[in-house]
N, C-alpha and C. Protein backbone atom coordinates (compact mmCIF):
# COMPACT_ATOMS: atom_id res chain seq x y z
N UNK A 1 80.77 -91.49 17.27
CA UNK A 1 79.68 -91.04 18.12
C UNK A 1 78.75 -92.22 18.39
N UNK A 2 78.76 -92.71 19.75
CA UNK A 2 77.65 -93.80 19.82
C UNK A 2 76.40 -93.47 19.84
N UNK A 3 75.42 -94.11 19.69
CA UNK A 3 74.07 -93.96 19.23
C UNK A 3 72.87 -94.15 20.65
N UNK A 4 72.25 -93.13 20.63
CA UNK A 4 71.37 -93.36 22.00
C UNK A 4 71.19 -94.57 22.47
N UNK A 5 70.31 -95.81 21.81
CA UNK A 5 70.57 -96.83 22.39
C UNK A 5 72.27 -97.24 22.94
N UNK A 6 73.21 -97.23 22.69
CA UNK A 6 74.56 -97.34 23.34
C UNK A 6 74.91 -96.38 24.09
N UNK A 7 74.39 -95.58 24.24
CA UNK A 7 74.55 -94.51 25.71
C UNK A 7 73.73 -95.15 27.05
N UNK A 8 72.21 -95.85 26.40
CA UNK A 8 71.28 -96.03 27.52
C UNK A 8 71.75 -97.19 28.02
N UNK A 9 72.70 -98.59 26.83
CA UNK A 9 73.21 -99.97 27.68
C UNK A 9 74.38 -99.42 28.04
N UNK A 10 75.17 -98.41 28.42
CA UNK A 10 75.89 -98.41 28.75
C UNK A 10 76.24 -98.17 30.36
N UNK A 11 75.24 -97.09 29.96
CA UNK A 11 74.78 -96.45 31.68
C UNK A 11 73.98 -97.45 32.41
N UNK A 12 73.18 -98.24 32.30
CA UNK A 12 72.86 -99.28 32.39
C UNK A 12 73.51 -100.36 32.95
N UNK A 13 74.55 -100.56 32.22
CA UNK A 13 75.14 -101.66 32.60
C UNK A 13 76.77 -101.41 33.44
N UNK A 14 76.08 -99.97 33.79
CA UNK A 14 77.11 -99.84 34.90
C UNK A 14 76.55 -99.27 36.56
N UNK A 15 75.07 -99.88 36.48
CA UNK A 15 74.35 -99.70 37.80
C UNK A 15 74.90 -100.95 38.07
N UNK A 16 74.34 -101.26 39.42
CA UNK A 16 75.05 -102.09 40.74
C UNK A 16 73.64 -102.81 40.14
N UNK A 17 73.77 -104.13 40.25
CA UNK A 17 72.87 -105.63 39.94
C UNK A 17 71.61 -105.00 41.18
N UNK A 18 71.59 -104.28 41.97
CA UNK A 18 70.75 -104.15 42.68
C UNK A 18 69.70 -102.94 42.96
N UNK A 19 70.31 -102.26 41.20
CA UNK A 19 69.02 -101.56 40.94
C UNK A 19 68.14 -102.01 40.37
N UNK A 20 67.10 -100.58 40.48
CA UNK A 20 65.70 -100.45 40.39
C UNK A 20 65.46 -99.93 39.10
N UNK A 21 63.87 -99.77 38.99
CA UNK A 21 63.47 -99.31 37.71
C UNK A 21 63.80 -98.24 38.10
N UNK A 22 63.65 -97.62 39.30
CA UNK A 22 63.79 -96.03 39.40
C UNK A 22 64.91 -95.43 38.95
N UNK A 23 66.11 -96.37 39.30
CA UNK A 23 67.97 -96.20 39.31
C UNK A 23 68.08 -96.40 37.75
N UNK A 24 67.54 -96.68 36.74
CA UNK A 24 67.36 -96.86 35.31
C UNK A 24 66.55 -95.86 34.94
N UNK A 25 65.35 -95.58 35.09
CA UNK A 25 64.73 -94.19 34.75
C UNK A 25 65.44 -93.12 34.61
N UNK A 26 65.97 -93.05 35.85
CA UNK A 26 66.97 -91.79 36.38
C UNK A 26 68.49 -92.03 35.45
N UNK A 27 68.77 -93.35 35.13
CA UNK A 27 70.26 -93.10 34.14
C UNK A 27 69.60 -92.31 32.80
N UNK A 28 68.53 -92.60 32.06
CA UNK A 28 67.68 -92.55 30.81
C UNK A 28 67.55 -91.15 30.90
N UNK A 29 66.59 -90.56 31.57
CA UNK A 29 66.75 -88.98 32.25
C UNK A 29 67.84 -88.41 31.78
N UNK A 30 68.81 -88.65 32.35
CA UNK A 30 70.31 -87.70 32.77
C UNK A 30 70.58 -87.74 31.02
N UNK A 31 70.86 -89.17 30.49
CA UNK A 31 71.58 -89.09 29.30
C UNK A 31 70.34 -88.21 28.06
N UNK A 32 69.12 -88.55 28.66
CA UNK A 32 68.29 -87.45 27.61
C UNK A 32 68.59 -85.61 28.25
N UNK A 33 68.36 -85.22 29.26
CA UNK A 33 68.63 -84.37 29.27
C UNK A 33 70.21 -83.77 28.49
N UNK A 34 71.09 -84.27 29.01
CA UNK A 34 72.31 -83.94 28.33
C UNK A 34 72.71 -84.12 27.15
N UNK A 35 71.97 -84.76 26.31
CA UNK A 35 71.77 -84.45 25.25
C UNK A 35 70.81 -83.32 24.39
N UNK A 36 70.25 -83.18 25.13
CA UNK A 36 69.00 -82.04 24.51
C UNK A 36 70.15 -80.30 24.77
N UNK A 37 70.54 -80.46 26.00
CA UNK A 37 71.59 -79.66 26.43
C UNK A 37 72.67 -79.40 25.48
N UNK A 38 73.68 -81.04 24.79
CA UNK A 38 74.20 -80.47 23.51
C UNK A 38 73.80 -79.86 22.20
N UNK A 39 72.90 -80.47 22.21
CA UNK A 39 71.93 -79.49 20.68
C UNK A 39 71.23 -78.32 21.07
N UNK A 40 70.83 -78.07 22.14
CA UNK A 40 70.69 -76.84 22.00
C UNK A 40 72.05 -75.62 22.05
N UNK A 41 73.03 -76.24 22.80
CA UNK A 41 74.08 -75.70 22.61
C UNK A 41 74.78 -75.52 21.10
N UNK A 42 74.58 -76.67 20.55
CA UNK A 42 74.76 -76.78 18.75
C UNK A 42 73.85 -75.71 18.25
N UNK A 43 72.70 -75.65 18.53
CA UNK A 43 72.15 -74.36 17.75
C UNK A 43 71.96 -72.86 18.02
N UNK A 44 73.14 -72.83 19.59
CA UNK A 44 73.17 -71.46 19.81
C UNK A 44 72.10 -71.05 20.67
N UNK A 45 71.42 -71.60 21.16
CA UNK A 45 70.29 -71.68 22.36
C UNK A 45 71.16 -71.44 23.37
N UNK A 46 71.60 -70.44 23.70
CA UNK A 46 72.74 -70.89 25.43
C UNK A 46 72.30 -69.42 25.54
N UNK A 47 73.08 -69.38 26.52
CA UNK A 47 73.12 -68.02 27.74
C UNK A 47 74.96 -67.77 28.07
N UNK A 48 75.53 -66.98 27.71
CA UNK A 48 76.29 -66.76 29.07
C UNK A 48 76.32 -66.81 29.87
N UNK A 49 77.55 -67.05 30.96
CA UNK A 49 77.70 -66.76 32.05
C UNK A 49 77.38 -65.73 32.60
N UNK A 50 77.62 -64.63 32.36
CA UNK A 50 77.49 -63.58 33.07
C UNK A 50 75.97 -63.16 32.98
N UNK A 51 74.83 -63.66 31.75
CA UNK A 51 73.57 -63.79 31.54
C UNK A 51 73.06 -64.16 32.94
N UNK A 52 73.34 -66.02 33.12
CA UNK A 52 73.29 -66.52 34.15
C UNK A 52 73.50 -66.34 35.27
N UNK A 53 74.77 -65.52 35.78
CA UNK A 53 74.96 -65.01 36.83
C UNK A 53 73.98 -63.90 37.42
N UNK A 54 73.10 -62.92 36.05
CA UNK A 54 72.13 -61.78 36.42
C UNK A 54 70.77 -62.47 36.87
N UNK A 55 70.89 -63.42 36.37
CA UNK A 55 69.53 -64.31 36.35
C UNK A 55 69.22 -65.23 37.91
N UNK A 56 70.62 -65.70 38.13
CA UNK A 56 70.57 -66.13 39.19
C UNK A 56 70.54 -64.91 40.42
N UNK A 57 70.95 -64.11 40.63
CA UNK A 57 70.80 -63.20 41.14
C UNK A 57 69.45 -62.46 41.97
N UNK A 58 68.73 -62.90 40.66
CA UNK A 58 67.08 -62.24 40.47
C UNK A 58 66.22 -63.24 41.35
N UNK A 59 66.88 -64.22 42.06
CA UNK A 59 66.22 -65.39 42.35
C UNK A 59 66.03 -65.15 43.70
């Protein structure tokens, strides 16, 4: 399992030489969100589908 810092040079160092701070913010973002996403999934924090599907519905 690599370690947050090796998720953030990784994504990183696979933007185009001609990004921005913004195009780096936004890699940092994604890999924090999706991680917060697996642990909460690890602790059973989720929804079903079919939860989701009622929910979206309501929208």
């Amino acid at each position: 399992m690599e370690t947050l810092k090796q998720d953030a040079i990784k994504a990183i160092s696979k933007l185009p030489e001609s990004a921005n701070i913004d195009d780096i913010m936004y890699e940092l973002y994604v890999i924090d969100k999706v991680n917060k996403g697996k642990e909460a999934a690890e602790r059973g924090d989720s929804i079903s589908i079919e939860e989701l599907k009622k929910e979206i519905q309501s929208w």
